[in-house]
PDB file of N, CA and C in Angstrom:
ATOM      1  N   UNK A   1     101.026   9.620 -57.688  1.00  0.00           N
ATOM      2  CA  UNK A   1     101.861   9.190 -56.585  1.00  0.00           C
ATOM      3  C   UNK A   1     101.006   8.662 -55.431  1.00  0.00           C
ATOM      4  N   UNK A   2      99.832   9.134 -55.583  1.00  0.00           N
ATOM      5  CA  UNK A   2      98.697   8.672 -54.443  1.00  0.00           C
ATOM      6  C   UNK A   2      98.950   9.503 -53.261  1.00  0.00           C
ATOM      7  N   UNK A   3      98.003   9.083 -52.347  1.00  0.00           N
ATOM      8  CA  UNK A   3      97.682   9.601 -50.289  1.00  0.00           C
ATOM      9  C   UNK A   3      98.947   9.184 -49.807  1.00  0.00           C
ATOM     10  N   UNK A   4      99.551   9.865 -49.235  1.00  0.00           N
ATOM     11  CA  UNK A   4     100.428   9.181 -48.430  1.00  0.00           C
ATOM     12  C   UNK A   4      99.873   9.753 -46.395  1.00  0.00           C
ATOM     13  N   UNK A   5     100.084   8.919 -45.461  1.00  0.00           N
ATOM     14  CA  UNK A   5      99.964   9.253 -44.217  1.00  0.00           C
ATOM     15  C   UNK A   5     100.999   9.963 -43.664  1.00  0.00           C
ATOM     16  N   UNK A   6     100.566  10.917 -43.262  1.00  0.00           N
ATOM     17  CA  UNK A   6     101.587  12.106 -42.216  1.00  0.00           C
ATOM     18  C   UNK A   6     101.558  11.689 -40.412  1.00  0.00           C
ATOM     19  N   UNK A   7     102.938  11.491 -40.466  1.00  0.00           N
ATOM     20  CA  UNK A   7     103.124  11.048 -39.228  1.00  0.00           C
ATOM     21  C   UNK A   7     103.980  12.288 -38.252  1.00  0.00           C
ATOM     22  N   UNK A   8     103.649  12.248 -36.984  1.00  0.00           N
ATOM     23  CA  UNK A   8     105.049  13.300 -36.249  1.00  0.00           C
ATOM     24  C   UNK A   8     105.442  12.637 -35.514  1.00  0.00           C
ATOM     25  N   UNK A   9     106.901  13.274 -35.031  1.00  0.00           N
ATOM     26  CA  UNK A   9     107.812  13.134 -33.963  1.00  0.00           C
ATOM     27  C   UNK A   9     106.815  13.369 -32.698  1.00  0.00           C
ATOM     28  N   UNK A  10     107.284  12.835 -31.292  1.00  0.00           N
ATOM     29  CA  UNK A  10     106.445  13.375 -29.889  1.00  0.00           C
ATOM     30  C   UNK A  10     106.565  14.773 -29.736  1.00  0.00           C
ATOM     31  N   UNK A  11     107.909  15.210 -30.704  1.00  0.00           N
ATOM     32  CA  UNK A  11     108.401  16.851 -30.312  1.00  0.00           C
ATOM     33  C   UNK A  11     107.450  17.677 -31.218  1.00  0.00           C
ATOM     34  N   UNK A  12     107.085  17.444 -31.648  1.00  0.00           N
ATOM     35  CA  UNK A  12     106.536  18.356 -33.262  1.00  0.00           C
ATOM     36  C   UNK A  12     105.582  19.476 -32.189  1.00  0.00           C
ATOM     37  N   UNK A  13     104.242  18.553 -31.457  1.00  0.00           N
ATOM     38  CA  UNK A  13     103.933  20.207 -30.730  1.00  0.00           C
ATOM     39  C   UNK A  13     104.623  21.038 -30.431  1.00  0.00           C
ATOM     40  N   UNK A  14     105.343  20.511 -29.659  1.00  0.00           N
ATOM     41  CA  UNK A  14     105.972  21.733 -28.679  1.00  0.00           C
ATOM     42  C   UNK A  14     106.831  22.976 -30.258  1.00  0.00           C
ATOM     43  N   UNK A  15     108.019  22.221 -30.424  1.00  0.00           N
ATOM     44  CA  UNK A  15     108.161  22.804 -31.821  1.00  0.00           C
ATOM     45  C   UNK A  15     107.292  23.879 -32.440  1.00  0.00           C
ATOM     46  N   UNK A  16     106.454  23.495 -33.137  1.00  0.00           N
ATOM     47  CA  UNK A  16     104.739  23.956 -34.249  1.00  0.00           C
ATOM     48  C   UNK A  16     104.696  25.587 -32.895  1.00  0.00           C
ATOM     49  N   UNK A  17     104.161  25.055 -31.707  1.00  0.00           N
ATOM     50  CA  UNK A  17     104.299  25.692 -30.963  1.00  0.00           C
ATOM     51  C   UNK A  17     105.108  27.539 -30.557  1.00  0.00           C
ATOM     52  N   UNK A  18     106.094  26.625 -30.647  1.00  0.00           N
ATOM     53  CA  UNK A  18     107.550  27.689 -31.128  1.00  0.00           C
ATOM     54  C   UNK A  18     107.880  29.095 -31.847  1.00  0.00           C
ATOM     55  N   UNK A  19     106.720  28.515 -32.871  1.00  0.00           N
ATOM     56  CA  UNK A  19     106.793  28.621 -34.386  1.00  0.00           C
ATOM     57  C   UNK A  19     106.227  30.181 -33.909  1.00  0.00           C
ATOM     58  N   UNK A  20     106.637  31.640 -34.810  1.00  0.00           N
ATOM     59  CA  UNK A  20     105.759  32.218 -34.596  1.00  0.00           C
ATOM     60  C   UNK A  20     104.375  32.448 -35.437  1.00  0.00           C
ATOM     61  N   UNK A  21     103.228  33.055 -35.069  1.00  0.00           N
ATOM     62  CA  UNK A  21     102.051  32.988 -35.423  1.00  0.00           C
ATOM     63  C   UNK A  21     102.098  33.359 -36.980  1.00  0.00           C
ATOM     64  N   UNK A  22     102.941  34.330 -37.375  1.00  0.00           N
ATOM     65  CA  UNK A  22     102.777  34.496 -38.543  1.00  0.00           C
ATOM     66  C   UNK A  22     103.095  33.300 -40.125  1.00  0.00           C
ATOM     67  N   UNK A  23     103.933  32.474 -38.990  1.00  0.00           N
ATOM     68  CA  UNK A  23     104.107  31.242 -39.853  1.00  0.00           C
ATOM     69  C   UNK A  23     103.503  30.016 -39.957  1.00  0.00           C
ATOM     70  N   UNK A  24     102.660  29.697 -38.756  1.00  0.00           N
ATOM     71  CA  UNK A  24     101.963  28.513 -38.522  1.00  0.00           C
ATOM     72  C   UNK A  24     101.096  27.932 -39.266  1.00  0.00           C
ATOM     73  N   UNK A  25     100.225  29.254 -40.187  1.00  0.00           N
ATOM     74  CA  UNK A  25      99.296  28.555 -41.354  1.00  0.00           C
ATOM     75  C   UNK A  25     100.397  28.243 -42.373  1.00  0.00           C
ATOM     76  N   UNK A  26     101.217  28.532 -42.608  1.00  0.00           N
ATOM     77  CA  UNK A  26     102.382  28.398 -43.953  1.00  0.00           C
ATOM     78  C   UNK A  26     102.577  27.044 -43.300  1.00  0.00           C
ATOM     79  N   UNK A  27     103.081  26.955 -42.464  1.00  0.00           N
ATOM     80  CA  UNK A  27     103.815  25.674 -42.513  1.00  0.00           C
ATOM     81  C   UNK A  27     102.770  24.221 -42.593  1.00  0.00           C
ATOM     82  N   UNK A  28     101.553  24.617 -41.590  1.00  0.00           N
ATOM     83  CA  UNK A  28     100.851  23.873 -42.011  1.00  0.00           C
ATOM     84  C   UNK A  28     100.227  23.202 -43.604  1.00  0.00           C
ATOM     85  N   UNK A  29     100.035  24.344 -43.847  1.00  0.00           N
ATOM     86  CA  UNK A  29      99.638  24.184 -45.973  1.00  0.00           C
ATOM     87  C   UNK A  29     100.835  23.348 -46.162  1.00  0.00           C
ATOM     88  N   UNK A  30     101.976  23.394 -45.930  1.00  0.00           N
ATOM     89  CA  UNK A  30     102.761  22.793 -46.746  1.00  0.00           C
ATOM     90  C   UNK A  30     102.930  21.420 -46.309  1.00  0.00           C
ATOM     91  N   UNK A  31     102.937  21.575 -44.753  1.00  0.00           N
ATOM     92  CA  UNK A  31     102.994  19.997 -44.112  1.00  0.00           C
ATOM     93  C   UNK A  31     101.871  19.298 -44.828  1.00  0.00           C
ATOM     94  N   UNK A  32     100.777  19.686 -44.853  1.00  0.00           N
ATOM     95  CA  UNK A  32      99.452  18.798 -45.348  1.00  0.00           C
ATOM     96  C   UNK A  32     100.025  18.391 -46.863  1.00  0.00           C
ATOM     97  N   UNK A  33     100.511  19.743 -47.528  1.00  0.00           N
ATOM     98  CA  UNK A  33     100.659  19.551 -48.950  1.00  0.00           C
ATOM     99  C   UNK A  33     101.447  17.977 -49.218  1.00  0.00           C
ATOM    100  N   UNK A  34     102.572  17.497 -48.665  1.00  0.00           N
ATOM    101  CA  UNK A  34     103.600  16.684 -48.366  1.00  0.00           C
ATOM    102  C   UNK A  34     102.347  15.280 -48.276  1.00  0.00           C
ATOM    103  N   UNK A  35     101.085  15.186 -48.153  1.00  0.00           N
ATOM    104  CA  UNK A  35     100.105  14.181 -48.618  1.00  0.00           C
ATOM    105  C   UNK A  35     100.349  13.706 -49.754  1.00  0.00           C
ATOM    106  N   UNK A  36      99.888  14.835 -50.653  1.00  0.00           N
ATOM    107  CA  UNK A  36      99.919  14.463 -52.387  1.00  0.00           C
ATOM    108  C   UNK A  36     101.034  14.729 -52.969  1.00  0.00           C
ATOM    109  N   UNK A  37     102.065  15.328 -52.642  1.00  0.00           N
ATOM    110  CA  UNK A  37     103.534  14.902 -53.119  1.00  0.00           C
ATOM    111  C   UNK A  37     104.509  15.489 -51.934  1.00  0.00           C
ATOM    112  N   UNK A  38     105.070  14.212 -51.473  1.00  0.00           N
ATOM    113  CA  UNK A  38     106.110  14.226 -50.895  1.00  0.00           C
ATOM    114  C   UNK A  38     107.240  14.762 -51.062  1.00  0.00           C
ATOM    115  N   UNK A  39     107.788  15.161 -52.377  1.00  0.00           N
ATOM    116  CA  UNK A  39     109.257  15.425 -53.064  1.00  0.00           C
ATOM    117  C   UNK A  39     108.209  17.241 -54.089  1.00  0.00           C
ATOM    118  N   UNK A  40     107.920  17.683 -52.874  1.00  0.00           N
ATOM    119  CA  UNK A  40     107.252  19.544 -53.856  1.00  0.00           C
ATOM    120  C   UNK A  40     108.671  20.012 -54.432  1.00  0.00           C
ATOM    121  N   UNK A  41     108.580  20.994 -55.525  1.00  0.00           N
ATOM    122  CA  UNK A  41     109.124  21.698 -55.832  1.00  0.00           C
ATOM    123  C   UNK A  41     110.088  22.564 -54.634  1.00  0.00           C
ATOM    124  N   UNK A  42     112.016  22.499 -54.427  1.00  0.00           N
ATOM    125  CA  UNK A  42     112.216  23.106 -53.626  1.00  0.00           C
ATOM    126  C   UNK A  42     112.696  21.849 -52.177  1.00  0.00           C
ATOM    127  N   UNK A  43     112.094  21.164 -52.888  1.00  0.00           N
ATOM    128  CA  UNK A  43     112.457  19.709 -51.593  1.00  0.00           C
ATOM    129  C   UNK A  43     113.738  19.918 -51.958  1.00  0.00           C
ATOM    130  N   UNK A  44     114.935  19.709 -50.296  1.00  0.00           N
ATOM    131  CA  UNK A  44     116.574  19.170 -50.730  1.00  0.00           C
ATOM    132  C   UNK A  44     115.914  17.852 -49.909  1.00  0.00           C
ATOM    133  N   UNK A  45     117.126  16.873 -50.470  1.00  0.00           N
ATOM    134  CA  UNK A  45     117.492  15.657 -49.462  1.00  0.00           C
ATOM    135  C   UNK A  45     118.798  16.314 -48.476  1.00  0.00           C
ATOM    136  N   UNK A  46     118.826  15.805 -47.099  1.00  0.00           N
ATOM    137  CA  UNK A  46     119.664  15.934 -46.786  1.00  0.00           C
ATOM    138  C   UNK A  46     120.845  15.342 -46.646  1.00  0.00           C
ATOM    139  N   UNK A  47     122.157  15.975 -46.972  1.00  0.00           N
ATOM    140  CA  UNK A  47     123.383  15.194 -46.979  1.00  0.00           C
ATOM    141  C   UNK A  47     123.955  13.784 -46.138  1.00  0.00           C
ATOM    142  N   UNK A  48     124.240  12.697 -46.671  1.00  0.00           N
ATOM    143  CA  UNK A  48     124.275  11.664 -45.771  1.00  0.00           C
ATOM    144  C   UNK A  48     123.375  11.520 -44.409  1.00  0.00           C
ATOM    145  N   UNK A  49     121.908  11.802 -44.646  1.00  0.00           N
ATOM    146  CA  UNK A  49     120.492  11.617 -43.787  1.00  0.00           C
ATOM    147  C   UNK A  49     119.513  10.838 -44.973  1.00  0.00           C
ATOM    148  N   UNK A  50     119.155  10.152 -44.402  1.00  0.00           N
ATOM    149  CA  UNK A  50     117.587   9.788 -45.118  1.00  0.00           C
ATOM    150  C   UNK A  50     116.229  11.079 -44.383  1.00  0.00           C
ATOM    151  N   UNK A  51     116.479  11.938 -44.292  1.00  0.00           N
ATOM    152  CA  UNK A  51     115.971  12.785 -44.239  1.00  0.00           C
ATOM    153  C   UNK A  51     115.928  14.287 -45.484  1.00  0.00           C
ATOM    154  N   UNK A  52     114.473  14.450 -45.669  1.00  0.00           N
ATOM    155  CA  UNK A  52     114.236  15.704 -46.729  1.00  0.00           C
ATOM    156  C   UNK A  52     114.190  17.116 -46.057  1.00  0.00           C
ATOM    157  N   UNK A  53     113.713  17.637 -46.803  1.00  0.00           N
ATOM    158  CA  UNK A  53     113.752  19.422 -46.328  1.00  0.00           C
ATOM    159  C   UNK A  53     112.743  19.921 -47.146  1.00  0.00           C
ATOM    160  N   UNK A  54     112.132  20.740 -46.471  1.00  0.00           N
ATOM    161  CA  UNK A  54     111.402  22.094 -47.415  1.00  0.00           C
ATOM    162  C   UNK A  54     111.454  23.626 -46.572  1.00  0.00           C
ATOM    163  N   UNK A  55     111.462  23.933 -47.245  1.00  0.00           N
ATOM    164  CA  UNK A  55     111.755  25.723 -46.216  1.00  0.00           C
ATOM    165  C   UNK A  55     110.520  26.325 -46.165  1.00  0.00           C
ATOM    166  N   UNK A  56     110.164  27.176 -45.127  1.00  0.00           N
ATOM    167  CA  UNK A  56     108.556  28.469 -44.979  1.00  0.00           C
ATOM    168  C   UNK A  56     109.500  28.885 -44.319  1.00  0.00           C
ATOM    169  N   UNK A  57     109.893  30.472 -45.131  1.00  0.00           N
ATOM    170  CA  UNK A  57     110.672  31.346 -44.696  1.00  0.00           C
ATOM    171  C   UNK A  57     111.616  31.395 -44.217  1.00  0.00           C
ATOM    172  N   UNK A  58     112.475  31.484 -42.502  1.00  0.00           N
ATOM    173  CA  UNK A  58     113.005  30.799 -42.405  1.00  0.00           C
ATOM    174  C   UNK A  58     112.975  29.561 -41.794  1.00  0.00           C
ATOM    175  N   UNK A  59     112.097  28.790 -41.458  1.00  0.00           N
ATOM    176  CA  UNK A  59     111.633  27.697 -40.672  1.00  0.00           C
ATOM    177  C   UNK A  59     112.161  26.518 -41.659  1.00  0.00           C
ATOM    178  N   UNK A  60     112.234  25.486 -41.202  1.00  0.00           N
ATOM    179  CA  UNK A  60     112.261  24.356 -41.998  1.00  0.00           C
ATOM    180  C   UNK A  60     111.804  22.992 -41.438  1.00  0.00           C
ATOM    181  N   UNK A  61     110.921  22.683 -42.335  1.00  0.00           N
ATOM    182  CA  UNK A  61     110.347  21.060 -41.875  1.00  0.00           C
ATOM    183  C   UNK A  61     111.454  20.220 -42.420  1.00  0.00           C
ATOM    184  N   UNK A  62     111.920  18.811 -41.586  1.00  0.00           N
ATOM    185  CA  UNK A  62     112.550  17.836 -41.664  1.00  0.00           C
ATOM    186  C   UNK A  62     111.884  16.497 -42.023  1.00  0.00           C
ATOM    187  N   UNK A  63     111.894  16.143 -42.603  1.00  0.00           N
ATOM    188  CA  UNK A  63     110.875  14.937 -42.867  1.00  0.00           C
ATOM    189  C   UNK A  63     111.903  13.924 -43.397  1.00  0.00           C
ATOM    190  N   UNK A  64     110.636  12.120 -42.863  1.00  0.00           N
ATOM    191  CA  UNK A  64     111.652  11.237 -43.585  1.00  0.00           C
ATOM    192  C   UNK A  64     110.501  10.426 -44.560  1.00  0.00           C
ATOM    193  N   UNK A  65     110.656  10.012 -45.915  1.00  0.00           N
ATOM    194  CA  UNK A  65     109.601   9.440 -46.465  1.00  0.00           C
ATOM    195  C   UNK A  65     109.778   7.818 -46.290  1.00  0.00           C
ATOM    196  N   UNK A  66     108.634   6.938 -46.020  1.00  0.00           N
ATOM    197  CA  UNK A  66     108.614   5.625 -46.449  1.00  0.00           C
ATOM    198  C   UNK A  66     108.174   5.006 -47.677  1.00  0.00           C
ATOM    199  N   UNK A  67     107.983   5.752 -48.695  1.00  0.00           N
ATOM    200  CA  UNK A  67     107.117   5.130 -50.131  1.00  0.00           C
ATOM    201  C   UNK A  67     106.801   3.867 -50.321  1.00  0.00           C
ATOM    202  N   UNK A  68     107.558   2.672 -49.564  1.00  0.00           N
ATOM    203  CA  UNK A  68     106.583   1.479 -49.338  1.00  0.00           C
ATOM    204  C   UNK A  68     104.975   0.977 -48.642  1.00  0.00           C
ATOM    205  N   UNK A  69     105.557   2.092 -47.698  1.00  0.00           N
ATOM    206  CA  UNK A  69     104.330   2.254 -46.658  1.00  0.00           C
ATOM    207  C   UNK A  69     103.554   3.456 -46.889  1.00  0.00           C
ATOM    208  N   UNK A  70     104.172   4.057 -47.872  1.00  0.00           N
ATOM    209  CA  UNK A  70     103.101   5.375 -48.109  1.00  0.00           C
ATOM    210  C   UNK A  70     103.499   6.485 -47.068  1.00  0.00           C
ATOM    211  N   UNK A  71     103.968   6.617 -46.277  1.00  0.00           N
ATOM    212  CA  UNK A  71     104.538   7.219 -44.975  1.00  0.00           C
ATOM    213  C   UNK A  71     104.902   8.328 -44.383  1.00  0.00           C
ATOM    214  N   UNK A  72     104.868   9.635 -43.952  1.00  0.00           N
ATOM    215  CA  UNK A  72     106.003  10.788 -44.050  1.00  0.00           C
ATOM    216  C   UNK A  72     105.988  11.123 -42.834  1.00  0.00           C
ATOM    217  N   UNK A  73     107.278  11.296 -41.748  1.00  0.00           N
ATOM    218  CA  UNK A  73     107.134  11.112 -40.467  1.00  0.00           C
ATOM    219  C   UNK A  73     107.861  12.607 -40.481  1.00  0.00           C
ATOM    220  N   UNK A  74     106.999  13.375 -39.951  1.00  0.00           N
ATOM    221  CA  UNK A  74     107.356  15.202 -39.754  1.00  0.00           C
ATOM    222  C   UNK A  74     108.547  15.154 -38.198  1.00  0.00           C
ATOM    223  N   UNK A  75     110.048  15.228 -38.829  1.00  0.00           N
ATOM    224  CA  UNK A  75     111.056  14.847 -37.454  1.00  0.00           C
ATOM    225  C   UNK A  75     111.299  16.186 -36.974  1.00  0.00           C
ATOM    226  N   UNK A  76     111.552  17.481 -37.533  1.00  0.00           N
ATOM    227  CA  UNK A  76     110.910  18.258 -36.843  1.00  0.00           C
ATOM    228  C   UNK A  76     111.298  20.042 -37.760  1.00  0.00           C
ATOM    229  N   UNK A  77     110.707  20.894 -37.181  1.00  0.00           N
ATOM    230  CA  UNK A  77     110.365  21.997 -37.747  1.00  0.00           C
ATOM    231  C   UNK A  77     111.190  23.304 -36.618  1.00  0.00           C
ATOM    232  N   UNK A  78     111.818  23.601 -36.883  1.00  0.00           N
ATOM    233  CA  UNK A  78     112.851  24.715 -36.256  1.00  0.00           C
ATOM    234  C   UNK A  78     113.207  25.565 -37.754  1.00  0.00           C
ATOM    235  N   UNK A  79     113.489  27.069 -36.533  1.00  0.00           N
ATOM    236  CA  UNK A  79     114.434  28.132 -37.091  1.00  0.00           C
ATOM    237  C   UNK A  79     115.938  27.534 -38.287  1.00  0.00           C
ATOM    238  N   UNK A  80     116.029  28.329 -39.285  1.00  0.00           N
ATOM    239  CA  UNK A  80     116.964  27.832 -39.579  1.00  0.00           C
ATOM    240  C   UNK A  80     118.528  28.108 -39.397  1.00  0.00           C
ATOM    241  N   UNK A  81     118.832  27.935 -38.562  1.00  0.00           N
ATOM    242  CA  UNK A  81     119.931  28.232 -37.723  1.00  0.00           C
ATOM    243  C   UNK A  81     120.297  27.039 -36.494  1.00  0.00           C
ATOM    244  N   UNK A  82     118.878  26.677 -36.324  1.00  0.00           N
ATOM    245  CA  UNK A  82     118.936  25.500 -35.130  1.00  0.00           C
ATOM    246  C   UNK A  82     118.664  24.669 -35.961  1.00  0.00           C
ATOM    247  N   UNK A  83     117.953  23.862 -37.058  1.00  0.00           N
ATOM    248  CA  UNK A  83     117.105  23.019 -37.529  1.00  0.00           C
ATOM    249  C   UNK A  83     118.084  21.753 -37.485  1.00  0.00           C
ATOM    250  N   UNK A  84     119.448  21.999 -38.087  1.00  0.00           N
ATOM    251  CA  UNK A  84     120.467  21.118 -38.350  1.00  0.00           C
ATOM    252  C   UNK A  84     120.942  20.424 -37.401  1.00  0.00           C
ATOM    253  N   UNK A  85     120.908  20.747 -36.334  1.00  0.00           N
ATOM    254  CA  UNK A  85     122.053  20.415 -34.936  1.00  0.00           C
ATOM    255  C   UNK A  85     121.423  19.395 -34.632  1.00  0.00           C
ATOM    256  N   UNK A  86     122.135  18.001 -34.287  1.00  0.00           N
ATOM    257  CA  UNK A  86     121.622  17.100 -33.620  1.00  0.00           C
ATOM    258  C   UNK A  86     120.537  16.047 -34.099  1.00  0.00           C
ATOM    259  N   UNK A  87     120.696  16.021 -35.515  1.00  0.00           N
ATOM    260  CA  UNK A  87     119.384  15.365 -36.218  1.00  0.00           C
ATOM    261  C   UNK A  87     119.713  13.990 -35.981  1.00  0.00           C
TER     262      UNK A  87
END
């Protein structure tokens, strides 16, 4: 599938931030992982979004892929309870 480039939202610090400590290396491994395959084991698409999903615990990264451009723009990483609202 090849390299793809990881891109973020302006919000993603603050977000990542948020995050508590016990999750921040998890989410990271997986954000990086999303390099060499975009669609991991456990990926949903989301319903009428061009946006994906992967879960670390309860957190969830939002992502959108470009596979023309190689692309994956991290839109953002919240609790899952908030993650949905307002995408």
């Amino acid at each position: 599938m090849g390299s793809f480039l990881i891109k973020y939202r302006a919000s993603f610090e603050k977000e990542f931030r948020s995050i508590p400590k016990e999750f921040t290396d998890a989410v990271a491994v997986r954000i990086d992982s999303l390099s060499q395959n975009p669609f991991p084991v456990g990926c949903k698409k989301l319903t009428n979004e061009e946006f994906y999903r992967i879960r670390v615990g309860n957190y969830r990264i939002v992502y959108s892929v470009d596979s023309n451009s190689k692309v994956i723009t991290i839109e953002r990483i919240k609790h899952r309870k908030d993650v949905y609202r307002k995408l």
